[in-house]
Protein backbone atom coordinates (compact mmCIF):
# COMPACT_ATOMS: atom_id res chain seq x y z
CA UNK A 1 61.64 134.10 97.80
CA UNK A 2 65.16 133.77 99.40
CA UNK A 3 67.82 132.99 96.91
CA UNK A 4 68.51 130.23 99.64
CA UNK A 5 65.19 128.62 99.31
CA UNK A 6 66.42 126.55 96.21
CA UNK A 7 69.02 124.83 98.59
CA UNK A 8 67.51 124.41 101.58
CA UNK A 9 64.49 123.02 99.56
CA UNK A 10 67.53 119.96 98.40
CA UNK A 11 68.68 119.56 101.54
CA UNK A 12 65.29 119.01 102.95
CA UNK A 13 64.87 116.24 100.22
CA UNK A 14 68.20 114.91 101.19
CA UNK A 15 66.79 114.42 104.62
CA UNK A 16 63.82 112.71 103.71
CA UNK A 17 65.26 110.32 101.80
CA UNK A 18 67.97 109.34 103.94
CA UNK A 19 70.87 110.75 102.02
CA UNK A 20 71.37 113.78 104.05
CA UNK A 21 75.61 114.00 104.90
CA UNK A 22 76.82 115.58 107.71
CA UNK A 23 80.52 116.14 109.86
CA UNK A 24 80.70 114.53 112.99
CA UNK A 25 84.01 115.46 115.66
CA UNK A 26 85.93 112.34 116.44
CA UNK A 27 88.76 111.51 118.51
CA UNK A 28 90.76 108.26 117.00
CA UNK A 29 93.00 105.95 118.75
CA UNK A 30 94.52 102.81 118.30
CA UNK A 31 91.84 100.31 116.77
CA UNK A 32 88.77 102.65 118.33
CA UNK A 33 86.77 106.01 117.05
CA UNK A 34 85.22 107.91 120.39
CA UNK A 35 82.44 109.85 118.28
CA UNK A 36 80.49 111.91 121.95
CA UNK A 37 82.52 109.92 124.24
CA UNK A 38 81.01 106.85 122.47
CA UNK A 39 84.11 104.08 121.73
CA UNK A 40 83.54 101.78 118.66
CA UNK A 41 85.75 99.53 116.76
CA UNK A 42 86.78 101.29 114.26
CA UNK A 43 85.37 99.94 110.57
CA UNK A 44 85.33 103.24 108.75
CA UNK A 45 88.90 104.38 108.04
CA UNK A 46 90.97 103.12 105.21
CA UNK A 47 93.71 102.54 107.55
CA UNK A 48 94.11 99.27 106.10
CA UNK A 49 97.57 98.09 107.47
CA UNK A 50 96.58 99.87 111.23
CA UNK A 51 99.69 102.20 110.61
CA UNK A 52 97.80 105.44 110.69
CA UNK A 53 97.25 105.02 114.49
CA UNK A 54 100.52 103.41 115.74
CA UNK A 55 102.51 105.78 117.68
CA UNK A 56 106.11 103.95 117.46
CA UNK A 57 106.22 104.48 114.18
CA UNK A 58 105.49 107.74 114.51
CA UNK A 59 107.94 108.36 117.11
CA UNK A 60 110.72 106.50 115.37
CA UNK A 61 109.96 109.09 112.31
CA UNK A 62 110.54 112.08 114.39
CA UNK A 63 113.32 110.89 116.06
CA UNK A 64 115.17 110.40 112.64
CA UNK A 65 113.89 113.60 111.33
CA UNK A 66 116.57 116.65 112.38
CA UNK A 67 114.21 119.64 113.27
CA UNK A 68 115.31 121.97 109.79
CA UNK A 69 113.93 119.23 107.97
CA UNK A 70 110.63 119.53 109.26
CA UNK A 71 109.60 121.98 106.62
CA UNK A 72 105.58 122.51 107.13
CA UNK A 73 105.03 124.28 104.10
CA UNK A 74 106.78 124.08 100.20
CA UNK A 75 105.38 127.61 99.63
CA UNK A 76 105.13 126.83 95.70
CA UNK A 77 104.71 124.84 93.35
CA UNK A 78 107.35 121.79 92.12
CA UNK A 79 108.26 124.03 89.04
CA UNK A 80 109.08 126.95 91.02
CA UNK A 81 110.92 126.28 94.24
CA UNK A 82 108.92 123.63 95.88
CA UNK A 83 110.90 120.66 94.35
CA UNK A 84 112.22 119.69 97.55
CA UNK A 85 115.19 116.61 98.29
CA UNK A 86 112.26 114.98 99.99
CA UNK A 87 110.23 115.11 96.70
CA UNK A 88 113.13 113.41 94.88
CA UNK A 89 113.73 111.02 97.14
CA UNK A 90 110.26 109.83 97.65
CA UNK A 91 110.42 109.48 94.17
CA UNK A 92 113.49 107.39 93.68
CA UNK A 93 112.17 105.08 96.32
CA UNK A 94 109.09 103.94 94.30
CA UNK A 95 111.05 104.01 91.14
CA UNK A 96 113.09 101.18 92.69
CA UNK A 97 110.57 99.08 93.81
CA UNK A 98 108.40 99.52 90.53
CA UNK A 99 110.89 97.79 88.74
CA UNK A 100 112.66 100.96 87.47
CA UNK A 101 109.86 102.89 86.24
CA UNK A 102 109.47 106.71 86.39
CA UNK A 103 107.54 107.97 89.05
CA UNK A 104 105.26 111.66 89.34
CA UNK A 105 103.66 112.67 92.92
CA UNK A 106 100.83 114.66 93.17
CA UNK A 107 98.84 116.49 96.20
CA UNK A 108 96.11 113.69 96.44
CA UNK A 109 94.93 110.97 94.96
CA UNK A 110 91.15 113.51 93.60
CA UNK A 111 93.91 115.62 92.08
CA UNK A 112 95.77 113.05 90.11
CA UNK A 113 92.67 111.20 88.66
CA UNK A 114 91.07 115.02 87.53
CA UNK A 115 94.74 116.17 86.12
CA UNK A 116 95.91 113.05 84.40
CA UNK A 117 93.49 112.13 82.06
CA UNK A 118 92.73 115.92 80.68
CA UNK A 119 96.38 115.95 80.10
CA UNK A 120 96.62 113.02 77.87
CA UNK A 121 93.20 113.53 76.28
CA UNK A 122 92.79 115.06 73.28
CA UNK A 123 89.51 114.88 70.61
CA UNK A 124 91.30 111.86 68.62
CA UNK A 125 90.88 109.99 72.27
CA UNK A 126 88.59 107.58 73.53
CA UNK A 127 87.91 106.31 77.07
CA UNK A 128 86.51 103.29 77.93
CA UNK A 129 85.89 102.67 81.88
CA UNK A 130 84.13 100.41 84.11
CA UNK A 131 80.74 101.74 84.81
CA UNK A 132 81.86 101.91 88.68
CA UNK A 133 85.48 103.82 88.45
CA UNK A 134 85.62 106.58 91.18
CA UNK A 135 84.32 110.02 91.40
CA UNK A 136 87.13 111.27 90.57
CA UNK A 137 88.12 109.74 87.40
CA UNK A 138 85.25 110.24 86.17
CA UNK A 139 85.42 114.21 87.30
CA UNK A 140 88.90 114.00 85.36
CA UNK A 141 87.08 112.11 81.97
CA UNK A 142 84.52 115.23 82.47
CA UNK A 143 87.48 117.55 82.18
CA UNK A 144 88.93 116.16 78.73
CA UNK A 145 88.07 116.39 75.32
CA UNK A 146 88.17 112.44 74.86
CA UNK A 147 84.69 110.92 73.75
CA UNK A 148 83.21 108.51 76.70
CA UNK A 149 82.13 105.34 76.88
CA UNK A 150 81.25 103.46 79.80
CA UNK A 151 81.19 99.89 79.94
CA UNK A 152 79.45 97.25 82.02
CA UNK A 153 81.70 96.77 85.40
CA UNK A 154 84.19 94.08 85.15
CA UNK A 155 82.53 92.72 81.96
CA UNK A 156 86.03 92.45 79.92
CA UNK A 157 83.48 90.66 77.25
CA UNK A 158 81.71 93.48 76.85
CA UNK A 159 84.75 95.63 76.55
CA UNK A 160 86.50 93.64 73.83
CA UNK A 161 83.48 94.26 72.06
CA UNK A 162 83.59 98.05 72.09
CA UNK A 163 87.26 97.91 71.48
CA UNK A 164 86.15 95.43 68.42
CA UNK A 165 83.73 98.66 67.53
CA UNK A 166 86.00 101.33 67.97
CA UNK A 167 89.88 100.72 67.61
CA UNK A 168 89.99 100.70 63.94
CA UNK A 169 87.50 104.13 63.76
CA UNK A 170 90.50 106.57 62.21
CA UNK A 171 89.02 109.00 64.07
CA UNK A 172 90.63 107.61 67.23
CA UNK A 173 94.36 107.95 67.52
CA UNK A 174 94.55 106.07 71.15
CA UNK A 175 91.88 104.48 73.05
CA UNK A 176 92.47 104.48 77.10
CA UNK A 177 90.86 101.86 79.41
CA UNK A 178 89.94 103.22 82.76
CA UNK A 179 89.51 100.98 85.82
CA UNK A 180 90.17 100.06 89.34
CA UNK A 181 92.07 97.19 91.20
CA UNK A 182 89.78 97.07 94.00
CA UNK A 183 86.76 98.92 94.21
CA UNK A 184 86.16 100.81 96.95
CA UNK A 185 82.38 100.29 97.57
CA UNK A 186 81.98 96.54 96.23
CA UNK A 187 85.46 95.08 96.89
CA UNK A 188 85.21 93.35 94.02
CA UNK A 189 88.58 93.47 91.71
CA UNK A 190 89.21 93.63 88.01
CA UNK A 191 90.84 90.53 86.63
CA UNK A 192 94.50 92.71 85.86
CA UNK A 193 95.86 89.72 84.01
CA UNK A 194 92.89 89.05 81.72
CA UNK A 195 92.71 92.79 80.95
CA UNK A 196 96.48 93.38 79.96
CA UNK A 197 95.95 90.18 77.82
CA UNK A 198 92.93 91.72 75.61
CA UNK A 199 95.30 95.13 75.46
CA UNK A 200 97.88 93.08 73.95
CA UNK A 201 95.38 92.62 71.14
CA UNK A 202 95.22 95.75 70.31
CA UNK A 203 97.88 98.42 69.25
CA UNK A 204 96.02 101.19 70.45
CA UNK A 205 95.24 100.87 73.71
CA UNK A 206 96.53 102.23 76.98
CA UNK A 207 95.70 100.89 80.38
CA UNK A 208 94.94 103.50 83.37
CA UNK A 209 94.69 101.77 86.43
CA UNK A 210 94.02 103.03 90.15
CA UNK A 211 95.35 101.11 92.49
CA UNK A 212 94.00 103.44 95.93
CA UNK A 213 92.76 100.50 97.63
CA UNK A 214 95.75 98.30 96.71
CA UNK A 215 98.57 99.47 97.64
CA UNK A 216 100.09 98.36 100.82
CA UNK A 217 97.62 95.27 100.78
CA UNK A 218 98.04 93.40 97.59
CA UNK A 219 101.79 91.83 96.81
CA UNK A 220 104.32 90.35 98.61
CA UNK A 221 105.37 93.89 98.65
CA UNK A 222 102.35 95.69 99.12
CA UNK A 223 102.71 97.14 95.56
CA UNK A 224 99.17 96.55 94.67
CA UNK A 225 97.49 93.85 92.62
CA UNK A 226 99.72 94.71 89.65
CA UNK A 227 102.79 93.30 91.58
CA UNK A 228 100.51 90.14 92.59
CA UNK A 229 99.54 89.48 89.31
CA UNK A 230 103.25 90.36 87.66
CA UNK A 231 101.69 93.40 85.36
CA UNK A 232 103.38 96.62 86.47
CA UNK A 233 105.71 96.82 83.08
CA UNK A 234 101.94 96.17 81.09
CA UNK A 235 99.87 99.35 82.39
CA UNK A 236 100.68 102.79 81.28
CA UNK A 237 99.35 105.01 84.09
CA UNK A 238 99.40 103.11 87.66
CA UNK A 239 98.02 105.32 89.70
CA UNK A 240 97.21 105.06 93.21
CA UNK A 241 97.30 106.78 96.92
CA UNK A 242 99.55 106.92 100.11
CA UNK A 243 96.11 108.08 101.92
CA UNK A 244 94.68 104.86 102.72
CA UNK A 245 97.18 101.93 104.03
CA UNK A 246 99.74 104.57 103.16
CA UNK A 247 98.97 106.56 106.67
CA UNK A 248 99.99 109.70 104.60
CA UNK A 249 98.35 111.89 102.29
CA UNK A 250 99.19 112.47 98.34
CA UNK A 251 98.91 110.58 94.85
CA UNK A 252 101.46 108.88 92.97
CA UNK A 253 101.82 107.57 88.91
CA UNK A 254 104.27 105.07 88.22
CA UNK A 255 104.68 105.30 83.96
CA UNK A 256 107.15 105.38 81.28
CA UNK A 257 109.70 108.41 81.27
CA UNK A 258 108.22 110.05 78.43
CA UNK A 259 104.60 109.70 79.91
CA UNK A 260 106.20 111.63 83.10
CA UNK A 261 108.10 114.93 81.30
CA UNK A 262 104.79 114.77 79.49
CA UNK A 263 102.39 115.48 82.36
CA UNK A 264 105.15 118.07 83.97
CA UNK A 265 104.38 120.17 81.29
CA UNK A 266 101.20 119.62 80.42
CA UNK A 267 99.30 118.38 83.73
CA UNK A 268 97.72 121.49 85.50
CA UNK A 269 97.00 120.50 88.43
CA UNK A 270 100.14 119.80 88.97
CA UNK A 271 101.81 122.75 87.43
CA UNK A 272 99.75 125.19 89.11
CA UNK A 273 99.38 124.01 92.90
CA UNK A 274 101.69 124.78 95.92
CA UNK A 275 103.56 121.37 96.74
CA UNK A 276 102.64 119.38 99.48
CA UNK A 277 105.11 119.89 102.49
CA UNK A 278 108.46 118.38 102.23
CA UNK A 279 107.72 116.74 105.74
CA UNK A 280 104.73 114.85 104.27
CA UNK A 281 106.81 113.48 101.59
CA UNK A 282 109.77 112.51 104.20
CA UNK A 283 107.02 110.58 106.30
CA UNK A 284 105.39 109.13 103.02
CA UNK A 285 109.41 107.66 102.23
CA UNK A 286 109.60 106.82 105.81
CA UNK A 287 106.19 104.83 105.88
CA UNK A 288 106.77 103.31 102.11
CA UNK A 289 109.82 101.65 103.35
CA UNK A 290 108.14 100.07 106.21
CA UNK A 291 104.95 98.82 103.93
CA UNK A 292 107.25 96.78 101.73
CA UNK A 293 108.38 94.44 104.83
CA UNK A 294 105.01 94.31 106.04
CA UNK A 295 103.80 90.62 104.35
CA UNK A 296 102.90 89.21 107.99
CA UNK A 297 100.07 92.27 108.19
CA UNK A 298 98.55 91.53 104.72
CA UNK A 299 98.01 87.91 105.37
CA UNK A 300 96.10 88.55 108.52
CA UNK A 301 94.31 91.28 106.66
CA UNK A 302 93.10 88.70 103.81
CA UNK A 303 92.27 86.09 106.31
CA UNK A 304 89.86 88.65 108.12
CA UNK A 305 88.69 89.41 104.72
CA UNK A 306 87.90 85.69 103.70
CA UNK A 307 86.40 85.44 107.37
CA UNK A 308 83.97 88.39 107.37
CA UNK A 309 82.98 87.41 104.18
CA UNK A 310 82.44 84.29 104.73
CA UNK A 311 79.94 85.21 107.66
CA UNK A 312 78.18 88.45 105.83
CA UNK A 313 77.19 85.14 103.00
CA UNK A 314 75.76 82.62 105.59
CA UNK A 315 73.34 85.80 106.40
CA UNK A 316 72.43 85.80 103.42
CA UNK A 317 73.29 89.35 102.28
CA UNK A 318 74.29 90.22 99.06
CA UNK A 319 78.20 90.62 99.23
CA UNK A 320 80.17 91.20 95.91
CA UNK A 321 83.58 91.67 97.80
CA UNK A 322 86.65 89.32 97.13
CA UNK A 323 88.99 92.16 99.42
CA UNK A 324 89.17 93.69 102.74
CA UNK A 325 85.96 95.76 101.48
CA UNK A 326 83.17 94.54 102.80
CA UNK A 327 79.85 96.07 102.33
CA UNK A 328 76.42 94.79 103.27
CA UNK A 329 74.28 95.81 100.61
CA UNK A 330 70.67 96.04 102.11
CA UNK A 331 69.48 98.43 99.31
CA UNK A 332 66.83 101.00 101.15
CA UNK A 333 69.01 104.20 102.14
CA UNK A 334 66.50 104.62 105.75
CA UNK A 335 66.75 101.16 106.53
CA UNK A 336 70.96 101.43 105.79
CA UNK A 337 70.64 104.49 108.19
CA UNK A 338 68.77 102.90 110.94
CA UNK A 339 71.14 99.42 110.87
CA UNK A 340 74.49 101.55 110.56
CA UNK A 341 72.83 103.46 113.68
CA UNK A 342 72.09 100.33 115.46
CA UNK A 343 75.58 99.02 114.65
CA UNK A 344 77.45 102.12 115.94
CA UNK A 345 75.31 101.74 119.28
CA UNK A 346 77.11 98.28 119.39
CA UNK A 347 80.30 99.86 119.61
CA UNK A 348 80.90 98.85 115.75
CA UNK A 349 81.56 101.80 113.71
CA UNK A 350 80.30 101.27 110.18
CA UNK A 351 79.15 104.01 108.35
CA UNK A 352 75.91 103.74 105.93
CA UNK A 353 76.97 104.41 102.10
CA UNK A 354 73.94 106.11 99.86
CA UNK A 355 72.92 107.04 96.42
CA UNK A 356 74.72 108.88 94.60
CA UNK A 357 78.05 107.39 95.95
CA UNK A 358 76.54 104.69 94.84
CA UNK A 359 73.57 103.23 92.52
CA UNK A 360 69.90 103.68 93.55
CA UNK A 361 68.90 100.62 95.37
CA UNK A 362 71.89 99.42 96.50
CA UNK A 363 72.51 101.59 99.71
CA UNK A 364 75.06 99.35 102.28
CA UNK A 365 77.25 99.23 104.92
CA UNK A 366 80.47 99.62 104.20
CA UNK A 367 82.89 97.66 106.25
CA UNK A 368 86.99 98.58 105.57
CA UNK A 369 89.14 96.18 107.71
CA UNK A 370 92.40 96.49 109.22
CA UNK A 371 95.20 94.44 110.60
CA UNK A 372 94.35 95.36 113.77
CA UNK A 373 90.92 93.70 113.77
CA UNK A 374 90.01 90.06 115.51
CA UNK A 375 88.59 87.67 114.09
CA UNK A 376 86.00 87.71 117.97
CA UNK A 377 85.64 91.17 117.18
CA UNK A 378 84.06 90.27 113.46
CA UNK A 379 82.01 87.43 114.68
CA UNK A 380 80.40 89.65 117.28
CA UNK A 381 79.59 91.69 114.12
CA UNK A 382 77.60 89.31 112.06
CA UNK A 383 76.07 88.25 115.03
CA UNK A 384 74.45 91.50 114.99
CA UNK A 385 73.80 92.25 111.94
C-alpha cells in the first residue's frame, strides 16, 4: 500500500459527501467575479465597503506615494530592522481614533488570534468562548496552557453561570472571555453592552473581542460595534482585521500600554516573523483614513442587510443574521452544492459553506454584501432561491 493511500482514501470521502474544497482562477472587477469567462455578482468577498475593487482610490494612493517609499519587502522582523515609519504611523492613526489606546499590528488577522492568547495564557488561566468563535482563536486557545471551556453561543446566561462556577476557584488567577462582534457564518452579533456589564461583575475577567467583520461597517466611524455600542475603553484585547472592508491585509489589537510591551516580548508570532511590507502598512493608513468618513456607505450597507434579510425570511429559510452576513442555511452539504451551483449559473456568486467550517447539518449559503450591491440585484436573488 502507497503511503498516499491514507489521503487519497479522505479526499475521496470528502467528495462523496460534498465537502470536497478546491481553488478556482478568478479575475475580479468592480462589483463582478469572471470565474471561466463566467461574470457573476460578486457575493463571496468580504469586500464589505466595495473599496477593494475601486481603482481611484487606488490611483490617488500611488500618486501620493514617492517611488522610495514603495518598499515591497521589510526583510525582518519589527524587532530587528523591519520597524518601519509606515509601521509607526499606521499605528498612531488607530491610536487616535481608539480614543488614545495603544495599538500592536500583526501580519494577519490567523496570526494575531494564534499569538495573542498563548502569550497571555498561562496554567492559572481560564478561557471561556462562544461555542462558534473562529478557527483561529480557537487554533490560538489550542496553543496555550489556559484550561477551556466553551460556552453555548451568545448565551451570556449561560456564561454568568460558569463565571459563577469558576471565578472564585484560587486556582484561576484571570479568567478571559473569548468572542466575536459579528460572526462570520451566522451574522448574528454578541450583545457587547450586556457582556461588558456581566464583566463588571467580576474582578477577574478580561474581555477578548474580534471585531474582523466589524470594522469599517459598524460605527459612525467604522470602528466596529465597540464604537456603536460606546465599549472600546471596557474590552482588553480588541482585535480585528484590515483584510475584509479594510481592502488591505494584516491584524491589529487596540489594548492598554502595558498589555502592548507585554505581547512585544512575549508574543511569538510576532517576534519571530518578517514584517509585512512597509507599502502595505502605508496603503492600510491610506485606506483607514478614508473608512472613517465613509458613514454614507455603511447605511446603504445595513439597509441591503435589513432588505436581503427580510426576503431570505418570507422564504422561509432559516436565517440567524442581524448583519451584512447572510447565509441560507439549507442544512444537506449536496443539496448546498447543487443550489450554490445553480446560483452561480445565475450570474450570483455565492459560495456553499460545509461541515467542518461549520456544524453538521447546517451546511448554507453564505451571502457577504457590499456597498456596491442593489437592492434589484438582491431581489432577483431571492427570487431564485
Amino acid at each position: 500500500m502507497s503511503l498516499l493511500d491514507h489521503f487519497a482514501q479522505q479526499i475521496d470521502d470528502l467528495k462523496q459527501h460534498g465537502n470536497l474544497r478546491q481553488f478556482s482562477s478568478n479575475v475580479q472587477q468592480d462589483r463582478y467575479i469572471y470565474i471561466n469567462d463566467h461574470q457573476m455578482l460578486n457575493l463571496s468577498s468580504n469586500d464589505y465597503l466595495g473599496l477593494a475593487s475601486d481603482m481611484t482610490l487606488r490611483e490617488e494612493f500611488f500618486d501620493l506615494t514617492a517611488v522610495e517609499q514603495r518598499q515591497m519587502t521589510s526583510s525582518s522582523s519589527r524587532l530587528l530592522t523591519g520597524n518601519f515609519p509606515q509601521y509607526e504611523q499606521l499605528e498612531s492613526s488607530l491610536s487616535q481614533a481608539f480614543q488614545g489606546r495603544a495599538a500592536l499590528l500583526f501580519n494577519s488577522g490567523y496570526h494575531m488570534n494564534i499569538g495573542i492568547l498563548p502569550a497571555v495564557c498561562d496554567k492559572r488561566t481560564l478561557v471561556l468562548a462562544d461555542k462558534l468563535i473562529h478557527a483561529s482563536i480557537i487554533d490560538g486557545i489550542q496553543l496555550s496552557s489556559a484550561k477551556y471551556i466553551r460556552y453555548r453561543h451568545n448565551d451570556l446566561d449561560h456564561l454568568n453561570q460558569l463565571l459563577v462556577q469558576y471565578h472564585a476557584d484560587e486556582n484561576y488567577d484571570r479568567i478571559i472571555v473569548v468572542t466575536e462582534s459579528i460572526f462570520s457564518m451566522d451574522g448574528d452579533e454578541t450583545d457587547l453592552a450586556a457582556l461588558v456589564k456581566l464583566k463588571q461583575n467580576y474582578a477577574k475577567v478580561m474581555l477578548y473581542v474580534d471585531e474582523a467583520h466589524a470594522i469599517g461597517v459598524r460605527g459612525d466611524q467604522g470602528l466596529g460595534c465597540a464604537e456603536q455600542y460606546k465599549v472600546i475603553d471596557d474590552i482588553d484585547f480588541l482585535v480585528g482585521t484590515f483584510g475584509k472592508a479594510m481592502a488591505s491585509i494584516g491584524g491589529y489589537l487596540i489594548c492598554h500600554p502595558i498589555l502592548r510591551d507585554f505581547l512585544i516580548n512575549k508574543m511569538r508570532p510576532l517576534i519571530f516573523s518578517t514584517a509585512q511590507p512597509p507599502i502595505c502598512m502605508a496603503w492600510t493608513d491610506f485606506i483607514f483614513h478614508k473608512m472613517l468618513t465613509m458613514y454614507a456607505q455603511r447605511q446603504e450597507l445595513n439597509q441591503l442587510g435589513q432588505h436581503l434579510r427580510s426576503a431570505i425570511q418570507t422564504k422561509q429559510y432559516q436565517c440567524p443574521s442581524s448583519s451584512h452576513i447572510v447565509p441560507v442555511i439549507l442544512g444537506d452539504s449536496i443539496i448546498t452544492v447543487t443550489k450554490a451551483k445553480q446560483m452561480q449559473d445565475a450570474g450570483f456568486f455565492v459560495m456553499p459553506v460545509r461541515p467542518p467550517t461549520v456544524p453538521n447539518g447546517s451546511a448554507r449559503l453564505r451571502i457577504c454584501l457590499n456597498a456596491k450591491i442593489k437592492t434589484t440585484d438582491l431581489d432577483q436573488l431571492a427570487y431564485l432561491l
